[in-house]
Every structure is written in C-alpha cells, then in structure tokens.
PDB file of N, CA and C in Angstrom:
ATOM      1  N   UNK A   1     -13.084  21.609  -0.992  1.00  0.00           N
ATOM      2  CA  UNK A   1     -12.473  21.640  -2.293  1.00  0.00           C
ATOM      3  C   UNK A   1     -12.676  20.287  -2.969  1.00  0.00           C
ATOM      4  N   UNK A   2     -13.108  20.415  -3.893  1.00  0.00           N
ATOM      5  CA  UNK A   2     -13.462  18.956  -4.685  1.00  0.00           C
ATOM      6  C   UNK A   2     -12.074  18.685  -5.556  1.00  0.00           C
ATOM      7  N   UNK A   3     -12.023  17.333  -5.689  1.00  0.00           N
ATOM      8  CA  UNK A   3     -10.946  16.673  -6.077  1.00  0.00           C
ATOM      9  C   UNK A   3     -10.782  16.252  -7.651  1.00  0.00           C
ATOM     10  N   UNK A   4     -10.378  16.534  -8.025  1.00  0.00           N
ATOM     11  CA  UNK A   4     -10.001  16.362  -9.763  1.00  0.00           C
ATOM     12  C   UNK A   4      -9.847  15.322 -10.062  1.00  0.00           C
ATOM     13  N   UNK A   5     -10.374  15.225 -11.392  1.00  0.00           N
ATOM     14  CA  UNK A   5     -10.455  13.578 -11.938  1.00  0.00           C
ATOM     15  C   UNK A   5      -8.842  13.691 -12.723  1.00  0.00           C
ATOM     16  N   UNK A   6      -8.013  12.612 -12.675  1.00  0.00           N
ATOM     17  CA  UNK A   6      -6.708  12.552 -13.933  1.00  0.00           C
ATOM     18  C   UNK A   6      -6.980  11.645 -14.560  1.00  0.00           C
ATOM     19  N   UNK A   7      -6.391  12.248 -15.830  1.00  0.00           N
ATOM     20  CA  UNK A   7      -6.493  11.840 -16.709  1.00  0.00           C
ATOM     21  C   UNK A   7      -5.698  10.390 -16.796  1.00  0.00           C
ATOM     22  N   UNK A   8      -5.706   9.287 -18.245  1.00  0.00           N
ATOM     23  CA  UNK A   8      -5.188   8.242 -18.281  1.00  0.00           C
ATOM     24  C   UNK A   8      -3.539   8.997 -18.727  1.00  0.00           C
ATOM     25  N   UNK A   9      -3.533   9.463 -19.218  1.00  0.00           N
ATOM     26  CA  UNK A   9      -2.052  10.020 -19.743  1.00  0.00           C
ATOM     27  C   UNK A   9      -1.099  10.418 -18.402  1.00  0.00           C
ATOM     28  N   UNK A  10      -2.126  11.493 -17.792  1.00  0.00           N
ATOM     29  CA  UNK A  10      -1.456  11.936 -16.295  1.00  0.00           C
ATOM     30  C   UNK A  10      -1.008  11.176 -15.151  1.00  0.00           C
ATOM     31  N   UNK A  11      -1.869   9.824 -15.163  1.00  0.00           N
ATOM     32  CA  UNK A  11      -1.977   8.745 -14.693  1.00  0.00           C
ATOM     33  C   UNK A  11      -0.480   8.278 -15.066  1.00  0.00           C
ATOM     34  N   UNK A  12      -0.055   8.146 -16.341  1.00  0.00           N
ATOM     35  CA  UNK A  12       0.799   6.944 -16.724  1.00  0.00           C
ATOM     36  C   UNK A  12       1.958   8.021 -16.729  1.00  0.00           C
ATOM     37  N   UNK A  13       2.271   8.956 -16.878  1.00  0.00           N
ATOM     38  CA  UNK A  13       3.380   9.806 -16.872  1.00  0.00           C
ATOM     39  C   UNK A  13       3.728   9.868 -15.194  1.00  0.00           C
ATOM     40  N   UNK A  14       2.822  10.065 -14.252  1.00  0.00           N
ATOM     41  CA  UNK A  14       2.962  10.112 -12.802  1.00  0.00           C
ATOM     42  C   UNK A  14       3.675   8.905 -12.563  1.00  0.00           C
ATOM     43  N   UNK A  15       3.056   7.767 -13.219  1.00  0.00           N
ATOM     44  CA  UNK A  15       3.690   6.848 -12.759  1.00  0.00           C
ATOM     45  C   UNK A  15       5.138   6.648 -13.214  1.00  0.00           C
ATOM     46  N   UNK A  16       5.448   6.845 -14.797  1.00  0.00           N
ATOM     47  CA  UNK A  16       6.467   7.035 -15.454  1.00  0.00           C
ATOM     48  C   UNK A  16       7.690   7.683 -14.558  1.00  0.00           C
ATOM     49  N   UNK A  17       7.294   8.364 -14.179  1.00  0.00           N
ATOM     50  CA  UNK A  17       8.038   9.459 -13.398  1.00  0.00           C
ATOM     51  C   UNK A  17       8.324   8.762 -11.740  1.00  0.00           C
ATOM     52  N   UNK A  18       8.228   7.922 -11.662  1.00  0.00           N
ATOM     53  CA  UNK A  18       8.524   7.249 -10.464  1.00  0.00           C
ATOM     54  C   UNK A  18       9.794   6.531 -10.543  1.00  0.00           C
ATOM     55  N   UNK A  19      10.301   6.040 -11.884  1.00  0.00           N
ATOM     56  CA  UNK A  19      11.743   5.641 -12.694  1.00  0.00           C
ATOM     57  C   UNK A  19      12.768   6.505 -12.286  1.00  0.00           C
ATOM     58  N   UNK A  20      12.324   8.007 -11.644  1.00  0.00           N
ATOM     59  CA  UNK A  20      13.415   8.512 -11.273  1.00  0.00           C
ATOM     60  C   UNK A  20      13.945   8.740  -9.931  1.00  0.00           C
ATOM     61  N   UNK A  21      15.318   8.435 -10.253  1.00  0.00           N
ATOM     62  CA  UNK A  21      15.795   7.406  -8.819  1.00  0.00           C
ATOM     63  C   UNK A  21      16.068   8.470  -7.974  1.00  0.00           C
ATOM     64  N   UNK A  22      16.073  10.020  -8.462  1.00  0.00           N
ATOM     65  CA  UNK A  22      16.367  11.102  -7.258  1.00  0.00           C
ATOM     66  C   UNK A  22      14.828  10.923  -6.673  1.00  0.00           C
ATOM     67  N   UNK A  23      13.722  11.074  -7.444  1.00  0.00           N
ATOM     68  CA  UNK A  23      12.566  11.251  -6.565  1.00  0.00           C
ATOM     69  C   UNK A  23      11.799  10.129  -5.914  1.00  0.00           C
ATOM     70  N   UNK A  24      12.635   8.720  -6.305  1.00  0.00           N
ATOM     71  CA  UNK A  24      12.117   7.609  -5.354  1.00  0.00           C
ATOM     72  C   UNK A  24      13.064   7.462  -4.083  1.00  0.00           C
ATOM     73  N   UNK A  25      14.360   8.673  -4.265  1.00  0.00           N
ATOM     74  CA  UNK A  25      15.179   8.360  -3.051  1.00  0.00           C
ATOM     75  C   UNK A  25      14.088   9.261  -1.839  1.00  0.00           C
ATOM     76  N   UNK A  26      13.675  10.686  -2.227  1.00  0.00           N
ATOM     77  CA  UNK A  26      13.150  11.513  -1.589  1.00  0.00           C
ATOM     78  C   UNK A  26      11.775  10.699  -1.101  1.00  0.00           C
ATOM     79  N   UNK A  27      11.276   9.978  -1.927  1.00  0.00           N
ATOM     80  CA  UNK A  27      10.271   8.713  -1.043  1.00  0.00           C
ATOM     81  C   UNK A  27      10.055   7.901  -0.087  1.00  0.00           C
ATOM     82  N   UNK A  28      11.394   7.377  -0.288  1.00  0.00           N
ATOM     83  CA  UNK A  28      11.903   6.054   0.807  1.00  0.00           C
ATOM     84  C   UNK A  28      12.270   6.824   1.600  1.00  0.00           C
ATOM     85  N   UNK A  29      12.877   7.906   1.485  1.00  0.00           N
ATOM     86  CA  UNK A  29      13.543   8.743   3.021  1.00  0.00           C
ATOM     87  C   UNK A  29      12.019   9.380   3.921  1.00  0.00           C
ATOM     88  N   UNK A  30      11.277   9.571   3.090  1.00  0.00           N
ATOM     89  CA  UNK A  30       9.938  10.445   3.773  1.00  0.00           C
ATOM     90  C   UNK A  30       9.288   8.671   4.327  1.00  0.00           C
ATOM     91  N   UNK A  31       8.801   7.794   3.630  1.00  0.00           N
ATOM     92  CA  UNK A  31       8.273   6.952   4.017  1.00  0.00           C
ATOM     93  C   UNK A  31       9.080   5.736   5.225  1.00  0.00           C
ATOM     94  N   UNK A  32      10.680   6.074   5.078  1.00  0.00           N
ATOM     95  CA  UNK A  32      11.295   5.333   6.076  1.00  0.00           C
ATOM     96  C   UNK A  32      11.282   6.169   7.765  1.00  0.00           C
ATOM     97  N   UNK A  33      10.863   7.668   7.597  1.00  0.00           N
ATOM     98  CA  UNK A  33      10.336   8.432   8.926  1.00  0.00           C
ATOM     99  C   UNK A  33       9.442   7.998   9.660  1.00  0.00           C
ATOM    100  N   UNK A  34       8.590   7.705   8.495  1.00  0.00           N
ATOM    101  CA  UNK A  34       7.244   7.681   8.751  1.00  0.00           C
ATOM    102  C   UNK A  34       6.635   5.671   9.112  1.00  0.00           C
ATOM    103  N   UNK A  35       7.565   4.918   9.167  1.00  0.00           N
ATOM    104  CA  UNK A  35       7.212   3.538   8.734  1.00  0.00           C
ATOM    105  C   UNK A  35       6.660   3.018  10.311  1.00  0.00           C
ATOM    106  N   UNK A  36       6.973   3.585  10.868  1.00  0.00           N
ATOM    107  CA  UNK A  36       6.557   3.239  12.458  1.00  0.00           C
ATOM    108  C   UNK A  36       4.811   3.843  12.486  1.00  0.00           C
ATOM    109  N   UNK A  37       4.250   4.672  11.862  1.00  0.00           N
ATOM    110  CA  UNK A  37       2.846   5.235  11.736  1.00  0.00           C
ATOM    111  C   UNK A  37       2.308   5.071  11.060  1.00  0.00           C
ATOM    112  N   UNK A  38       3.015   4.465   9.364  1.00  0.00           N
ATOM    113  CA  UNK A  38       2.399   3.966   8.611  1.00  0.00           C
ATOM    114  C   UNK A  38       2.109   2.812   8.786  1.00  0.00           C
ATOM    115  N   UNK A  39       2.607   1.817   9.273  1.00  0.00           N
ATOM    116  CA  UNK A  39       2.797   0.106   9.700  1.00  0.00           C
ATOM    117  C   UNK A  39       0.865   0.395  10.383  1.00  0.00           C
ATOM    118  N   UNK A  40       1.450   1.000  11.483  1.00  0.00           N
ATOM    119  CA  UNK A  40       0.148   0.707  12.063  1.00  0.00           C
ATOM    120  C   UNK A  40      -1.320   0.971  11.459  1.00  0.00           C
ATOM    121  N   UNK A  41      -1.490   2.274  10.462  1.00  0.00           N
ATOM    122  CA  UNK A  41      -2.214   2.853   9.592  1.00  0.00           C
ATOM    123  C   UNK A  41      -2.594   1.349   8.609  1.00  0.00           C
ATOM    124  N   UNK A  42      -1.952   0.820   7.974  1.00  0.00           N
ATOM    125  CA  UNK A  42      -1.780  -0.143   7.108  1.00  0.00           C
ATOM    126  C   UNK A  42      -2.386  -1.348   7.897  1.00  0.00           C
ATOM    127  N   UNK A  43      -1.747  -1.527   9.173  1.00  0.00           N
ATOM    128  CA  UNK A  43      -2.705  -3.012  10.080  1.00  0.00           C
ATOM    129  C   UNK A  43      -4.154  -2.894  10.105  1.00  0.00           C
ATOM    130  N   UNK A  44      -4.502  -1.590  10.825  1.00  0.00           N
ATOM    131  CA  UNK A  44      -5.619  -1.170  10.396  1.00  0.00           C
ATOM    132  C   UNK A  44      -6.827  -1.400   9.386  1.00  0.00           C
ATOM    133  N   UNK A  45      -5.829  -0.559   8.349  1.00  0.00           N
ATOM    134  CA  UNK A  45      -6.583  -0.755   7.418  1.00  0.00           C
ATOM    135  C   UNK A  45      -7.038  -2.474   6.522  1.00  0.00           C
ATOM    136  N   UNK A  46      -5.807  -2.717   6.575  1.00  0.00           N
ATOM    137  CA  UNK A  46      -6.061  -4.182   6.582  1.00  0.00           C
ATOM    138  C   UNK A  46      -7.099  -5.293   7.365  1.00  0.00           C
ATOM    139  N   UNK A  47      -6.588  -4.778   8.507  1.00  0.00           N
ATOM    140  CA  UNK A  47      -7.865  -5.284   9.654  1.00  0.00           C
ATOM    141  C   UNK A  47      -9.099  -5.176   9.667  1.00  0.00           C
ATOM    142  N   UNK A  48      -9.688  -3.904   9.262  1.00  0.00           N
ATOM    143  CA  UNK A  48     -10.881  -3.301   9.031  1.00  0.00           C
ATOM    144  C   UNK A  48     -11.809  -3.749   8.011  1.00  0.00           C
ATOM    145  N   UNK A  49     -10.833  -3.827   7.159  1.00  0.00           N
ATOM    146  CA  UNK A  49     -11.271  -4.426   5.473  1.00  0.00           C
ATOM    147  C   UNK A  49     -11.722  -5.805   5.373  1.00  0.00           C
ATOM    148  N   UNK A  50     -11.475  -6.509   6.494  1.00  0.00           N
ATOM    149  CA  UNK A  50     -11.562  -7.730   6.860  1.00  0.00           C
ATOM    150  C   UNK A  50     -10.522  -8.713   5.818  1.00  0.00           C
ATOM    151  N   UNK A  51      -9.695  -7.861   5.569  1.00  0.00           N
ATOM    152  CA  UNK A  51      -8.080  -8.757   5.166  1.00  0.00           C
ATOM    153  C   UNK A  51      -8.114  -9.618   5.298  1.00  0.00           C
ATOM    154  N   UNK A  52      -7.455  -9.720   6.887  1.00  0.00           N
ATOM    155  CA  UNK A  52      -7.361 -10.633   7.739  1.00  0.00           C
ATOM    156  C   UNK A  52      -8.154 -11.268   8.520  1.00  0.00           C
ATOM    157  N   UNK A  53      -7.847 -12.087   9.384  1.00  0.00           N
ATOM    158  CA  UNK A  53      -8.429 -12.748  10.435  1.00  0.00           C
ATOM    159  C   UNK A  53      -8.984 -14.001  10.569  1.00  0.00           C
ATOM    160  N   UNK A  54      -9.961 -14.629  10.069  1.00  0.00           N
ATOM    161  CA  UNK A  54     -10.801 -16.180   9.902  1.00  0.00           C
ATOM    162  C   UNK A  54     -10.257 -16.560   8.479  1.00  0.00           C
ATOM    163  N   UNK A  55     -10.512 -15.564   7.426  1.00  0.00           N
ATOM    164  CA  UNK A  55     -10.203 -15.558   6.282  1.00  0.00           C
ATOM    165  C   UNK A  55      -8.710 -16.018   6.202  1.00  0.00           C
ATOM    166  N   UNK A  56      -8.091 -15.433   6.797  1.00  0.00           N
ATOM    167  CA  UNK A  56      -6.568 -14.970   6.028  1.00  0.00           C
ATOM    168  C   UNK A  56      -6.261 -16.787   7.236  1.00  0.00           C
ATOM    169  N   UNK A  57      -6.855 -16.928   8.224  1.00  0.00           N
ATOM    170  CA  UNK A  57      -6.435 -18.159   8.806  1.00  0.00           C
ATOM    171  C   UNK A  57      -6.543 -19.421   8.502  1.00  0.00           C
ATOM    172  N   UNK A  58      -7.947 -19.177   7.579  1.00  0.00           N
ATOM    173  CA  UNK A  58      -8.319 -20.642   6.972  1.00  0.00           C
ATOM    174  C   UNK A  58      -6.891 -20.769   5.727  1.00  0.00           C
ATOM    175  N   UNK A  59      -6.752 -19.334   4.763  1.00  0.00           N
ATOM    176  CA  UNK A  59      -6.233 -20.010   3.719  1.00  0.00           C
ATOM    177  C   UNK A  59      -4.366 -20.808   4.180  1.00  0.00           C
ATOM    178  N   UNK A  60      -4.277 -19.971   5.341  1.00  0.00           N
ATOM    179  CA  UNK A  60      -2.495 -19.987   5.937  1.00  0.00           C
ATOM    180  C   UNK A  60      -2.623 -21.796   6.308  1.00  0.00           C
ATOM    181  N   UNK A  61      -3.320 -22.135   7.267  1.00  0.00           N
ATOM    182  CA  UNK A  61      -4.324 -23.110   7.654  1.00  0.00           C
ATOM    183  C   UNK A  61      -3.988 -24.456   6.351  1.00  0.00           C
ATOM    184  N   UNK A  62      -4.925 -24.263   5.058  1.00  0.00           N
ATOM    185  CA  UNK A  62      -4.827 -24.565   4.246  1.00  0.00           C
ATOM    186  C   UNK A  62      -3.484 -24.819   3.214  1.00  0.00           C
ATOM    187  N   UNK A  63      -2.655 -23.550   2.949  1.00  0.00           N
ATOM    188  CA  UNK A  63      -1.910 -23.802   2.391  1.00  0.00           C
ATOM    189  C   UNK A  63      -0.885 -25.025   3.103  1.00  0.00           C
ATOM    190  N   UNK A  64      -0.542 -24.616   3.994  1.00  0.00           N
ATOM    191  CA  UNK A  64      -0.012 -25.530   5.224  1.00  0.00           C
ATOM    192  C   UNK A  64      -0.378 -27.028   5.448  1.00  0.00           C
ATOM    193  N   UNK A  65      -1.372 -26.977   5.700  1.00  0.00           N
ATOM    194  CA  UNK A  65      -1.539 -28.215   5.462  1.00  0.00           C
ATOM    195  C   UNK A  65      -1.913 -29.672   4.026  1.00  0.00           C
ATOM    196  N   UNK A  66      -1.121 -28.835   2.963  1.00  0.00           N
ATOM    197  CA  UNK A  66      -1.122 -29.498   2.076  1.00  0.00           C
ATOM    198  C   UNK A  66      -0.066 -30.550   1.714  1.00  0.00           C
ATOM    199  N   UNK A  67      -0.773 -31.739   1.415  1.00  0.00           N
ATOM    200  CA  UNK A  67       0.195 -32.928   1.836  1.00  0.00           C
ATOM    201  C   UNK A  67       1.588 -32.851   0.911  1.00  0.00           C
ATOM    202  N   UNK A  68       1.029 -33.013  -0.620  1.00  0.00           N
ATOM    203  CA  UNK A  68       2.364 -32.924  -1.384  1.00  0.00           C
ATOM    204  C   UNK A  68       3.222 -31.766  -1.609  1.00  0.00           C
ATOM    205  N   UNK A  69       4.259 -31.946  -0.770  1.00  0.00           N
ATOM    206  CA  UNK A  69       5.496 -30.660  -1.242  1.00  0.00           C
ATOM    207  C   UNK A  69       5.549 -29.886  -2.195  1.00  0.00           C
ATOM    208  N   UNK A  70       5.379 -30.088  -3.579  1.00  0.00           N
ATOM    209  CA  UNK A  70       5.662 -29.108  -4.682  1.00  0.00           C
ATOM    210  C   UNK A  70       4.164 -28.534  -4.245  1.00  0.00           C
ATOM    211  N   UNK A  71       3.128 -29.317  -4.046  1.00  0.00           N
ATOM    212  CA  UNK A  71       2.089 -28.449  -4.409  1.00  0.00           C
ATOM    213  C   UNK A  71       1.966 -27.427  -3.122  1.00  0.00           C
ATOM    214  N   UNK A  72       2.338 -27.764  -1.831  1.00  0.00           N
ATOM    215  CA  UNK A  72       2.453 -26.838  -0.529  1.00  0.00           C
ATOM    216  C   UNK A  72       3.135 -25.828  -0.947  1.00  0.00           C
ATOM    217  N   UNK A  73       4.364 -25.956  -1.513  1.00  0.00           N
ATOM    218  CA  UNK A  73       5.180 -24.579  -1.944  1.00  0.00           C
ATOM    219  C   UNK A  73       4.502 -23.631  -2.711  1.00  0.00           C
ATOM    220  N   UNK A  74       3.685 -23.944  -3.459  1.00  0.00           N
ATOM    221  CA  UNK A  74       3.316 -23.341  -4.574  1.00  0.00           C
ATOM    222  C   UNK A  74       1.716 -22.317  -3.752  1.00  0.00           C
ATOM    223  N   UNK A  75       0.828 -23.350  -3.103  1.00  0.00           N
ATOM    224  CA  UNK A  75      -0.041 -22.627  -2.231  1.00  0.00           C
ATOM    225  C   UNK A  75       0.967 -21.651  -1.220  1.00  0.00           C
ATOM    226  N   UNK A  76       1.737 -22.308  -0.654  1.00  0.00           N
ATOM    227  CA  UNK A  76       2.476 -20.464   0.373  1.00  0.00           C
ATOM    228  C   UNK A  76       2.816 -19.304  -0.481  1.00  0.00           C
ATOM    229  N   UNK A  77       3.901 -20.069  -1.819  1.00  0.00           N
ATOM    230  CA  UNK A  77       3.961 -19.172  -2.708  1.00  0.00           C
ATOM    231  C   UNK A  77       3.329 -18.013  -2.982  1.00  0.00           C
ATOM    232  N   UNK A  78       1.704 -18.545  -3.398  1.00  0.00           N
ATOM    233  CA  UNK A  78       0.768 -18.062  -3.908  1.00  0.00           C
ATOM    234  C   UNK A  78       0.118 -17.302  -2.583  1.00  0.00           C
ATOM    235  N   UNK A  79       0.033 -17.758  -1.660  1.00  0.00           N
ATOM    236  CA  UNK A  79      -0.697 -16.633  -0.913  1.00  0.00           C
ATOM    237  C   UNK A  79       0.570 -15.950  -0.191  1.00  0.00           C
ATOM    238  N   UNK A  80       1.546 -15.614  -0.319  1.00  0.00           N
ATOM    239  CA  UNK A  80       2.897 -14.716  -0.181  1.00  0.00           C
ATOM    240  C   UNK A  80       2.304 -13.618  -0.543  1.00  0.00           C
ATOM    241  N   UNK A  81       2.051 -14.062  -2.407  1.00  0.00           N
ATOM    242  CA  UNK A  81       2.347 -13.173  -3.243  1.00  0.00           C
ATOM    243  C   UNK A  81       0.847 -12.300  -3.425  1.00  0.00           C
ATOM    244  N   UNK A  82      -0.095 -13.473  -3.165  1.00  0.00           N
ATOM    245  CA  UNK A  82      -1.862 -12.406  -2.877  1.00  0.00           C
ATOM    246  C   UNK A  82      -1.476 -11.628  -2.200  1.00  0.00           C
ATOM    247  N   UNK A  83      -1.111 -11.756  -0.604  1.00  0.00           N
ATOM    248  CA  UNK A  83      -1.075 -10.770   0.380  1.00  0.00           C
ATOM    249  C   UNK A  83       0.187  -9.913  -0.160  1.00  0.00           C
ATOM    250  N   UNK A  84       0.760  -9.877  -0.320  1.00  0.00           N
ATOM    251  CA  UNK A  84       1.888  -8.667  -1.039  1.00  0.00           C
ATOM    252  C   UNK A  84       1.562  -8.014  -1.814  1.00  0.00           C
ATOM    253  N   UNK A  85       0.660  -8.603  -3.369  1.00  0.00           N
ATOM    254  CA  UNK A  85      -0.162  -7.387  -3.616  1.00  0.00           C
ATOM    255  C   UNK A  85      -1.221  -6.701  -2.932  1.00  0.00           C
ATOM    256  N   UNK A  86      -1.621  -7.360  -2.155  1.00  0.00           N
ATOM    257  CA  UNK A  86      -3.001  -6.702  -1.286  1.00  0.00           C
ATOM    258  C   UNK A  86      -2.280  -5.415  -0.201  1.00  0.00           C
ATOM    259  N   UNK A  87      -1.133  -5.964   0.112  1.00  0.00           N
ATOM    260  CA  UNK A  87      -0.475  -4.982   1.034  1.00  0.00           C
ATOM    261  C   UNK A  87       0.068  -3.996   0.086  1.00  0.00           C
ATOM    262  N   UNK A  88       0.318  -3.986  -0.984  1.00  0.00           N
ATOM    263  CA  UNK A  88       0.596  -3.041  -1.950  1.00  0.00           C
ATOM    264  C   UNK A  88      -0.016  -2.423  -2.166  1.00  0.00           C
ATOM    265  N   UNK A  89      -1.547  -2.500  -2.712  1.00  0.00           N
ATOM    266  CA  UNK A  89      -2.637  -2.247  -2.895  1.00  0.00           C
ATOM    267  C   UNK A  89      -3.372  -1.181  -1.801  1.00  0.00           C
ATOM    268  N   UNK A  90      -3.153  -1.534  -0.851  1.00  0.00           N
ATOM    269  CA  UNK A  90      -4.037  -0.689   0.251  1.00  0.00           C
ATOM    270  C   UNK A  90      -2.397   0.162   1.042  1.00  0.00           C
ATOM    271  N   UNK A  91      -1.328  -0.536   0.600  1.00  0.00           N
ATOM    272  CA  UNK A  91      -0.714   0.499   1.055  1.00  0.00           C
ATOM    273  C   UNK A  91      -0.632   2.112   0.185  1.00  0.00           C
ATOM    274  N   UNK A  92      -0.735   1.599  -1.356  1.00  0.00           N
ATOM    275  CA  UNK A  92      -0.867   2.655  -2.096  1.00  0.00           C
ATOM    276  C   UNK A  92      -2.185   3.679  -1.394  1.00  0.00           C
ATOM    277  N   UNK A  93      -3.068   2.985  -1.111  1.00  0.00           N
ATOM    278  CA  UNK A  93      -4.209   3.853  -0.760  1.00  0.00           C
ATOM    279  C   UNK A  93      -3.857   4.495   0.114  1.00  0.00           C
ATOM    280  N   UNK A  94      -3.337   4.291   1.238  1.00  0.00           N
ATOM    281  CA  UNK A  94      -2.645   4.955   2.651  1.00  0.00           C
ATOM    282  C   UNK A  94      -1.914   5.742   1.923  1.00  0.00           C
ATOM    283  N   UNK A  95      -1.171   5.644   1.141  1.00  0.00           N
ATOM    284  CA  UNK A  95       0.249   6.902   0.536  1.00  0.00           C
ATOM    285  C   UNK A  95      -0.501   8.056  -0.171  1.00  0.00           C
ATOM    286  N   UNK A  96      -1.403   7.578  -0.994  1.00  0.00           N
ATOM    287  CA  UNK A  96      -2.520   8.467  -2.036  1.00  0.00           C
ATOM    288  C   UNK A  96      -3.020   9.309  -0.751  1.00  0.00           C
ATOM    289  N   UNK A  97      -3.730   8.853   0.406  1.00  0.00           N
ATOM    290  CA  UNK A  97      -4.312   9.759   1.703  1.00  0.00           C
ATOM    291  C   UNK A  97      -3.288  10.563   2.131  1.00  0.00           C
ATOM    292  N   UNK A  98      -2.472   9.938   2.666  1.00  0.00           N
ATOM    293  CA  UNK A  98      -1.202  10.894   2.869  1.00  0.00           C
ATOM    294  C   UNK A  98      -0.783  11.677   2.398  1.00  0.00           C
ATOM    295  N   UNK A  99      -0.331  11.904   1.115  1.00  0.00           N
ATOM    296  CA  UNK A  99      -0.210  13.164   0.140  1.00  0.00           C
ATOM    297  C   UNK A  99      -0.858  13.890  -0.013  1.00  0.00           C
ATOM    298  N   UNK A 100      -2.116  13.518   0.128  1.00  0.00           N
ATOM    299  CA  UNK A 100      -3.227  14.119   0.058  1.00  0.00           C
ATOM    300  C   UNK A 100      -3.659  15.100   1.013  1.00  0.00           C
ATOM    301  N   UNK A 101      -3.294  14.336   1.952  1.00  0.00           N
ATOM    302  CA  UNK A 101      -3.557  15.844   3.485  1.00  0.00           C
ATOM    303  C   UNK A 101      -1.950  16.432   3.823  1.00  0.00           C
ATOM    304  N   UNK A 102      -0.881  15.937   3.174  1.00  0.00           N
ATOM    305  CA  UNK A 102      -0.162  16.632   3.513  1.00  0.00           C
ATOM    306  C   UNK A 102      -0.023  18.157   2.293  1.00  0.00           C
ATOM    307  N   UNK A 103      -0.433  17.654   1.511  1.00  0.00           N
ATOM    308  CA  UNK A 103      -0.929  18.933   0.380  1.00  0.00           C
ATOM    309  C   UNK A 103      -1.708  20.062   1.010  1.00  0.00           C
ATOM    310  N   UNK A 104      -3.199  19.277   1.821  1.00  0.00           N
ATOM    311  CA  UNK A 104      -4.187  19.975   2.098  1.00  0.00           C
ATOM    312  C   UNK A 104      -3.416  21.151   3.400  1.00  0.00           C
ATOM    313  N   UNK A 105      -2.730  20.378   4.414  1.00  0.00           N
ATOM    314  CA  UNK A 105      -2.127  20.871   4.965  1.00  0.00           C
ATOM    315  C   UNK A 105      -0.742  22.031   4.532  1.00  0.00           C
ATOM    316  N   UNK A 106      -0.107  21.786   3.693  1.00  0.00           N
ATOM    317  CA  UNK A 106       0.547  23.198   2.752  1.00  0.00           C
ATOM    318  C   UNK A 106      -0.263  24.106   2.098  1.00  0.00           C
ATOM    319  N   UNK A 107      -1.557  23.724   1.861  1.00  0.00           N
ATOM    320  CA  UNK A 107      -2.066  24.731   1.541  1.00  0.00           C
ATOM    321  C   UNK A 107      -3.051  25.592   2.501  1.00  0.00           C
ATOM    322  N   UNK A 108      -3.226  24.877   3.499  1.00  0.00           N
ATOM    323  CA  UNK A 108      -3.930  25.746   4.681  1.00  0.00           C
ATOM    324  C   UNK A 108      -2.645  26.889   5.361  1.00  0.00           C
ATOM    325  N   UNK A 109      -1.592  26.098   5.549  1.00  0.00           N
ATOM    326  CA  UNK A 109       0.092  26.778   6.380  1.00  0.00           C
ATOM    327  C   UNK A 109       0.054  28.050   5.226  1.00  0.00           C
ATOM    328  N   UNK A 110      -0.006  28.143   3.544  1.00  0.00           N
ATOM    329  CA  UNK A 110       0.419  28.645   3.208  1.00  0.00           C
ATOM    330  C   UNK A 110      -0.750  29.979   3.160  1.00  0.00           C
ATOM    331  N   UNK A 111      -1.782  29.302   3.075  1.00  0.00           N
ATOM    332  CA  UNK A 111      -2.951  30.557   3.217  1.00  0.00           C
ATOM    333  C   UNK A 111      -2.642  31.282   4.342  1.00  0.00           C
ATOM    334  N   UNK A 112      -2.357  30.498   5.680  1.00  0.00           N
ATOM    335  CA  UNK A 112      -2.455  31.448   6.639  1.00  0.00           C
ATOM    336  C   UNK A 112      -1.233  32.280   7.050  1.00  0.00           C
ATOM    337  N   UNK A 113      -0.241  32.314   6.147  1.00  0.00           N
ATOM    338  CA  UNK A 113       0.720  32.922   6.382  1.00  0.00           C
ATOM    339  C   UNK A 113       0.844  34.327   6.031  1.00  0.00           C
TER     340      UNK A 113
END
C-alpha cells in the first residue's frame, strides 16, 4: 500500500490538534507503556545515525573544557539543547513508524476478522 502525501494544511491542523489536552493525555499514557522499548528503539537509532559516539565526545570533551565560565555554560547549554532537539527529532521519527505499523497492524486484525 503506498503512502499518501499530506498536505501543508493537514500537516498544520494535525499538529494544531495536538493542543488538545484529552488527546495528548491518551499519548503520554500509550508512550509511558511503551518508554522501556521506545528508549532502546531511540538509542539505536541515534547510534546508527552516527549521533553519537567520537562526534558527540569531542563536542562534550570541548564544551567542558572551556576555560571561561560564562562561556562553558553557554557551550553545555548549547549542546543540551542540540541534542534535545536531535532527540526530538528522531524521536518524532520513531513515533511517525510506530503509528504507522500500528495502523498497518489494525488494518490487517481488521481484514482478517
């Protein structure tokens, strides 16, 4: 089954629709089940991508060892906040997969019923 392109509107209403606090509760409860399989899914993927590892050591490495205080804070700061969007970023991708086969999967259960 090929996968549908959305639109920019569908896009921004999907997201719109995330403001609502009954269906971000039904989120956190499905994704707090699941956080022990997703964690690891997410290391992974991170790992793979080459995220981490030499890279992610030089800059930790770096920030760290920066002599003047305001400016050290500001490098951890800053790579806090890279890797938090990056973990955002590829975690969205993991959630987008997930929905995705758990769909595929309701619709195979429901065919074969």
């Amino acid at each position: 089954m090929a996968e549908r392109a959305y639109t920019d509107a569908e896009l921004e209403a999907a997201v719109a629709s995330l403001e609502d606090a009954e269906r971000m509760r039904d989120a956190q409860e499905l994704v707090a089940r699941a956080a022990p399989q997703l964690q690891r899914v997410l290391n992974a993927a991170l790992s793979d991508g080459g995220w981490f590892g030499e890279i992610h050591d030089q800059a930790v490495h770096s920030a760290a060892g920066t002599e003047d205080l305001a400016e050290r804070k500001l490098a951890i700061s800053t790579l806090v906040a890279e890797e938090t969007r990056l973990g955002m970023l590829v975690g969205v991708a993991v959630g987008f997969q997930l929905a995705k086969t758990l769909q595929a999967d309701d619709t195979t259960t429901s065919k074969g019923e």
